[in-house]
Protein backbone atom coordinates (compact mmCIF):
# COMPACT_ATOMS: atom_id res chain seq x y z
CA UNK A 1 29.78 -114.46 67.56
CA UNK A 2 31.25 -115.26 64.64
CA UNK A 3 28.90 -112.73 62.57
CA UNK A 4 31.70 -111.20 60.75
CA UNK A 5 35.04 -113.28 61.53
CA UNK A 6 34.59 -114.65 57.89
CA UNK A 7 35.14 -112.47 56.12
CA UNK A 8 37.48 -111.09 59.16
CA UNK A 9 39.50 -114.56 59.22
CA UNK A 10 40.11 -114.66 55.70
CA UNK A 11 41.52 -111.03 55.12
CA UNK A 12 44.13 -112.13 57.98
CA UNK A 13 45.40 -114.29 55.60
CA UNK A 14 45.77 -112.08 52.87
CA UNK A 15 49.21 -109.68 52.67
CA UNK A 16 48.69 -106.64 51.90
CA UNK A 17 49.77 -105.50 48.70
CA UNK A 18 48.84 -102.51 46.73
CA UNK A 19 44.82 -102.13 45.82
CA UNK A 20 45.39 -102.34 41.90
CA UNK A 21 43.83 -103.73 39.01
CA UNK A 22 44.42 -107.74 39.04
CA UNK A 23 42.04 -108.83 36.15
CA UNK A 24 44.64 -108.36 33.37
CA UNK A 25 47.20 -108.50 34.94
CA UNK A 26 50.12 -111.42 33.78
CA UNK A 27 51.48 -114.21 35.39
CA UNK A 28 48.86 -114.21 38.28
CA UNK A 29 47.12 -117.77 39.22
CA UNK A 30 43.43 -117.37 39.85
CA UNK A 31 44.55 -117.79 43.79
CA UNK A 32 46.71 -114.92 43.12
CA UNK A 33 44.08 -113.45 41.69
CA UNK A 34 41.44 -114.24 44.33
CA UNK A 35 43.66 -112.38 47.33
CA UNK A 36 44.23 -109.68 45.50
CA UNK A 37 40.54 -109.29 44.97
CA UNK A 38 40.11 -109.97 48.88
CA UNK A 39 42.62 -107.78 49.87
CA UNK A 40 40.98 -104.84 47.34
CA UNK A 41 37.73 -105.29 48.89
CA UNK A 42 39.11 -104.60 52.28
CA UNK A 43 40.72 -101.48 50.93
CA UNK A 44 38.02 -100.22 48.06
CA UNK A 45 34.58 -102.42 48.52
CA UNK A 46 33.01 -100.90 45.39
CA UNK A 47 36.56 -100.96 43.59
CA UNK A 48 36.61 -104.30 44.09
CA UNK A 49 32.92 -105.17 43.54
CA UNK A 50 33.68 -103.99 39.96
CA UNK A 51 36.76 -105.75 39.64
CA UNK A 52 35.23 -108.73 40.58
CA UNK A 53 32.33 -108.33 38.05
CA UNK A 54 34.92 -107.62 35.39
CA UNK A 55 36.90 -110.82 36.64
CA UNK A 56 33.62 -113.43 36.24
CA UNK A 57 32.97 -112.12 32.57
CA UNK A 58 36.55 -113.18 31.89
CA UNK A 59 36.57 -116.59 33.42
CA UNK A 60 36.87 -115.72 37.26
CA UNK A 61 34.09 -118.52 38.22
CA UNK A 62 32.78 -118.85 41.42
CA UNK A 63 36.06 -117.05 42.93
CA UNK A 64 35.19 -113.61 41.04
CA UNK A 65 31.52 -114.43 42.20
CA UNK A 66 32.81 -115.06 46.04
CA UNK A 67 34.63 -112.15 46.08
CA UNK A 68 32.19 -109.64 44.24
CA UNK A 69 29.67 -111.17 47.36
CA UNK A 70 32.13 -109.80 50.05
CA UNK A 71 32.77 -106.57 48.72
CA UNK A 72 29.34 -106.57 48.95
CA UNK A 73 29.58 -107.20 52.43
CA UNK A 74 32.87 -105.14 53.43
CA UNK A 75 30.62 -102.31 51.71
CA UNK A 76 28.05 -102.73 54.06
CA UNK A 77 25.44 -103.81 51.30
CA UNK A 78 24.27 -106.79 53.91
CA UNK A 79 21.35 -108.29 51.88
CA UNK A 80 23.27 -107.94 48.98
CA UNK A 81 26.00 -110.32 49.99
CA UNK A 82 23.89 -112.26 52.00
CA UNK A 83 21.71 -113.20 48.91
CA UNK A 84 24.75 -113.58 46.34
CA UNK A 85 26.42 -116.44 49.08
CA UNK A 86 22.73 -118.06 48.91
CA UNK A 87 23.02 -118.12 45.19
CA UNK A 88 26.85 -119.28 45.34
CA UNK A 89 25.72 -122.23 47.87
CA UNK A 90 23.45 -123.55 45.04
CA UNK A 91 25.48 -122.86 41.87
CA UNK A 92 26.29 -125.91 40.19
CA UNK A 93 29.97 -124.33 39.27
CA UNK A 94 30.61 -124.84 43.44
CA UNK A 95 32.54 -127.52 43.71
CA UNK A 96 32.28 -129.36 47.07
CA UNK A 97 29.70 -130.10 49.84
CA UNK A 98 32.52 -128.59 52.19
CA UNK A 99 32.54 -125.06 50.50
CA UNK A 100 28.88 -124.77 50.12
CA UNK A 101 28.67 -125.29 53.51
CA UNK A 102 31.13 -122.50 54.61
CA UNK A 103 29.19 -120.21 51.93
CA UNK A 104 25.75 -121.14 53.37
CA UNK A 105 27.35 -120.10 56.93
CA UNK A 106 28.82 -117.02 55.69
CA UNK A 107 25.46 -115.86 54.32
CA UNK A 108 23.66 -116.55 57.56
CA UNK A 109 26.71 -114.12 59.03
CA UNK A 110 25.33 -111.54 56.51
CA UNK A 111 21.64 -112.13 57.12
CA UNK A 112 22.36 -111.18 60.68
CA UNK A 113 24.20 -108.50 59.89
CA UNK A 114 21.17 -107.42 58.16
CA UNK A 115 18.87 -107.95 60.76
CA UNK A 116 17.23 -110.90 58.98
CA UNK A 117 16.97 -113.51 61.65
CA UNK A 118 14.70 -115.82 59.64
CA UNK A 119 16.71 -116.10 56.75
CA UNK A 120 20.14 -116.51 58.56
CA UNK A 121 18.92 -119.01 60.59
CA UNK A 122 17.58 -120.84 57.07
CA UNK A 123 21.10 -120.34 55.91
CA UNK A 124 23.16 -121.23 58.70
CA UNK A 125 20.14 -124.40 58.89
CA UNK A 126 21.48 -125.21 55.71
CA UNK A 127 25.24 -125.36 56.43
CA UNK A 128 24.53 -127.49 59.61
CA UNK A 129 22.56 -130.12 57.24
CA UNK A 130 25.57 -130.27 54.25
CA UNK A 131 27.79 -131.10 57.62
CA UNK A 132 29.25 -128.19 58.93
CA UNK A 133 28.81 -128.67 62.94
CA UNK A 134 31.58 -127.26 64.63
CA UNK A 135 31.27 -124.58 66.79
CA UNK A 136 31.14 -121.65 65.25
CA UNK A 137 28.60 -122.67 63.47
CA UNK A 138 26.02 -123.86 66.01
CA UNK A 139 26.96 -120.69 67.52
CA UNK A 140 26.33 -118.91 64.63
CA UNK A 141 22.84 -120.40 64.41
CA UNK A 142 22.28 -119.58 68.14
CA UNK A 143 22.84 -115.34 67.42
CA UNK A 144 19.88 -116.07 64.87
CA UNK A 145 17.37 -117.45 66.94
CA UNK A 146 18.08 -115.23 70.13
CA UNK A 147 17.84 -112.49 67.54
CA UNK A 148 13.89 -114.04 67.35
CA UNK A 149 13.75 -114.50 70.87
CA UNK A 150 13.78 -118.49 70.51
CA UNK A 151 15.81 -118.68 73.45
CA UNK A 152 15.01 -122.87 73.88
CA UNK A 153 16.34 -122.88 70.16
CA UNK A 154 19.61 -120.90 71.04
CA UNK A 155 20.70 -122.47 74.46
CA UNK A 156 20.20 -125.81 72.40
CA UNK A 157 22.57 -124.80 69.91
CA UNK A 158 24.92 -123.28 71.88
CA UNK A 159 24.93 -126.86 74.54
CA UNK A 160 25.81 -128.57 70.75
CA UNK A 161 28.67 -125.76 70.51
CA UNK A 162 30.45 -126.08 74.06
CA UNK A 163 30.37 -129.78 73.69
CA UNK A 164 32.98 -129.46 71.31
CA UNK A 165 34.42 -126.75 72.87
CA UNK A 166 33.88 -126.53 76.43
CA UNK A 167 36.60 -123.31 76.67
CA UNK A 168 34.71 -120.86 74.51
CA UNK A 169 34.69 -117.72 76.74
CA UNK A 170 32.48 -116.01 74.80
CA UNK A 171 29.77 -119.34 73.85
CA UNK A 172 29.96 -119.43 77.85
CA UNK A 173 28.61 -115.82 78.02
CA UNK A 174 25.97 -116.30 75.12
CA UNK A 175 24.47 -119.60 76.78
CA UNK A 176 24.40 -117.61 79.75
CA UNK A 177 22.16 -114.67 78.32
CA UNK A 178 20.05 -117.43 76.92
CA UNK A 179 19.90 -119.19 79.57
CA UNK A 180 18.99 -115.79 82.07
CA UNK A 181 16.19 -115.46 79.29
CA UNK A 182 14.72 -119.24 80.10
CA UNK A 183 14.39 -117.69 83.82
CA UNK A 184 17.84 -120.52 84.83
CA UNK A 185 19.54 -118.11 86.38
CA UNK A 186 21.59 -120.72 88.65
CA UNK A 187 22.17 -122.44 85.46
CA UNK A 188 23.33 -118.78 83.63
CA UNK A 189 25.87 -117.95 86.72
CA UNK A 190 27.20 -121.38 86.55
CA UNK A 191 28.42 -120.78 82.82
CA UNK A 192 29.77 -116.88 83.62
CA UNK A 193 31.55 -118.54 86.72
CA UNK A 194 32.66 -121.14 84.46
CA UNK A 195 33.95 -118.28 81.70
CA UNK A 196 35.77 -116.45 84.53
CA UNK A 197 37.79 -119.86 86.07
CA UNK A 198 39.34 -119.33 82.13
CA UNK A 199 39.56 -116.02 81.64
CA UNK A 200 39.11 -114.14 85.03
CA UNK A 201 39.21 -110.73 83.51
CA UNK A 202 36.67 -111.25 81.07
CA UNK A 203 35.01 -107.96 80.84
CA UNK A 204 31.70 -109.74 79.23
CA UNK A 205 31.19 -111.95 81.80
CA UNK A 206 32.19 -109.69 84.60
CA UNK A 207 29.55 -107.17 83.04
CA UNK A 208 26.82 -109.85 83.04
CA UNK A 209 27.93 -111.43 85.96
CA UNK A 210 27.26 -108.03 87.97
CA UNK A 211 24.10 -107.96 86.54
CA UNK A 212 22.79 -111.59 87.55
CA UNK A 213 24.18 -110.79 90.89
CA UNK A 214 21.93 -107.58 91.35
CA UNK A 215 18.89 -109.68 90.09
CA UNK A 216 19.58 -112.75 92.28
CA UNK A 217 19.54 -109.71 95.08
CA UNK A 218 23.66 -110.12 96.20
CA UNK A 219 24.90 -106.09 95.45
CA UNK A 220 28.00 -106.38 97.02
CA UNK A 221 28.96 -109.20 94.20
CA UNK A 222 27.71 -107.27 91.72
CA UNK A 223 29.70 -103.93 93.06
CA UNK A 224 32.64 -106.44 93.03
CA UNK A 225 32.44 -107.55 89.57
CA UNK A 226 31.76 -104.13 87.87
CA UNK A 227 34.80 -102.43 89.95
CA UNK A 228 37.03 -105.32 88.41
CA UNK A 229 35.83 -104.16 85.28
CA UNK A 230 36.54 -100.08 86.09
CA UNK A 231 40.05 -101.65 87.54
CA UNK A 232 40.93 -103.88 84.62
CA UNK A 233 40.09 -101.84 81.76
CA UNK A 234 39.75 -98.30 82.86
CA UNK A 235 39.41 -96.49 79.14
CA UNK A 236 37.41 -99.20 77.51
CA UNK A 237 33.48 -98.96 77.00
CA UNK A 238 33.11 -101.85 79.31
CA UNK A 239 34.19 -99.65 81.81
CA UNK A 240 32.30 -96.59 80.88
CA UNK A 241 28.96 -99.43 80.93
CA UNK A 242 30.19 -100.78 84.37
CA UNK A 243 30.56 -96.87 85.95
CA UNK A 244 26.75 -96.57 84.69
CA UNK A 245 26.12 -99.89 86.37
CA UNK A 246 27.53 -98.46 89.67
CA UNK A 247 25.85 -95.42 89.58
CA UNK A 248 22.45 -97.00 89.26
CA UNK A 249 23.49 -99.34 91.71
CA UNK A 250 24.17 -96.82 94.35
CA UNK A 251 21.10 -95.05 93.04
CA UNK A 252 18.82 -98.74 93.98
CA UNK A 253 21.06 -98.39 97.47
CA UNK A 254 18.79 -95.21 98.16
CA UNK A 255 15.07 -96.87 97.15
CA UNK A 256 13.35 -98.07 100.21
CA UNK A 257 13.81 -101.82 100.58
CA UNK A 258 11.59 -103.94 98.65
CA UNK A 259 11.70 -102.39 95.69
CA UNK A 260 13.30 -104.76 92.68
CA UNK A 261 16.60 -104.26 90.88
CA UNK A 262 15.94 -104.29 87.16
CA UNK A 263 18.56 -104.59 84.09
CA UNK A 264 18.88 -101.65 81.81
């Protein structure tokens, strides 16, 4: 889910350059100013949490304040930066519709991260009314309310994401946990099958795949997609999770019949 590829997307477009002072330093545009900031943060949160504070009390506006909110973040100080992007959203120095928007998203992101499902869906609620729908963002949404269990709420949002992009490998997998939830497991299998005609060695959907398979009582398809996994990916901690999968499978292969596989 998107929960952190904010902050994640916008450090890719940062160079790196040495983490130094920036506030005073000359011949910088605020831009300049801005990345350097971003790129500190990834280096030195609290560095750059300062430098940020020192940057606003000079004129660094709502830059200096965006920043300051994802050092916050980068520092792990979740409700921290989740509340400072609520407070950006609202400031009257934020200049469009569009950028509140992306702000209100990016505290939902942090909400999550903090475990506040509530309050990152009102965020990420508030994003989708200024007229942010793409994807990600419906998406985003979705992660809160399965965090609350309001799996009607989450395979609605994530039918709103697919429709505008119907390739998402891993939206495919989410609806399909959501959808396993509802008690649709035809429904959940179709999207995994779907994710694995894209990508056929998606470990997440192999992984779940397995798992439906076992429940809708077919072993041998499970066995098949957790050894694919094992195959693929040998040293990953899919693997290690799809070896523990095989074990208990062979372990259900021992109960007397009748008794009913159940996910761990």
């Amino acid at each position: 889910m998107k929960t952190v590829t904010f902050v994640t997307s916008l450090l890719l477009m940062v160079a790196p350059v040495a983490a130094a002072t920036f506030v005073n330093e000359a011949g910088l545009s605020d831009g300049e100013r801005y990345h350097r900031c971003i790129e500190l943060a990834r280096q030195d949160a609290d560095a750059a949490h300062h430098e940020a504070l020192v940057w606003y009390d000079v004129g660094g506006g709502v830059a200096a304040q965006h920043c300051a909110a994802v050092a916050l973040f980068m520092g792990k100080h979740y409700p921290e930066a989740a509340q400072k992007l609520d407070q950006l959203a609202k400031a009257r120095d934020t200049p469009s519709t569009d950028l509140r928007a992306e702000i209100l998203d990016q505290a939902g992101n942090a909400w999550l991260m903090a475990g506040e499902a509530d309050r990152a869906e009102a965020s990420i609620s508030g994003a989708l009314n200024l007229g942010d729908h793409s994807a990600d963002t419906y998406a985003d949404r979705a992660r809160a309310r399965a965090m609350k269990k309001d799996w009607p709420g989450a395979a609605s949002d994530l039918d709103q994401a697919l429709a505008k992009d119907a390739y998402r490998t891993d939206l495919l997998v989410l609806r399909a946990s959501a959808r396993e939830a509802l008690g649709w497991t035809k429904d959940a299998l179709a999207d995994l099958d779907q994710a694995l005609q894209i990508d056929p060695g998606y470990t997440d959907a192999l992984i779940e795949r397995g798992t439906l398979r076992l429940e809708d009582g077919d072993p041998n398809g499970a066995r098949a997609d957790w050894l694919l996994v094992v195959s693929n990916q040998p040293k990953s901690p899919a693997a290690d999770l799809a070896r523990s999968r095989l074990q208990q499978l062979s372990v259900i292969a021992q109960q007397p019949a009748g008794n009913k596989a159940t996910r761990h």
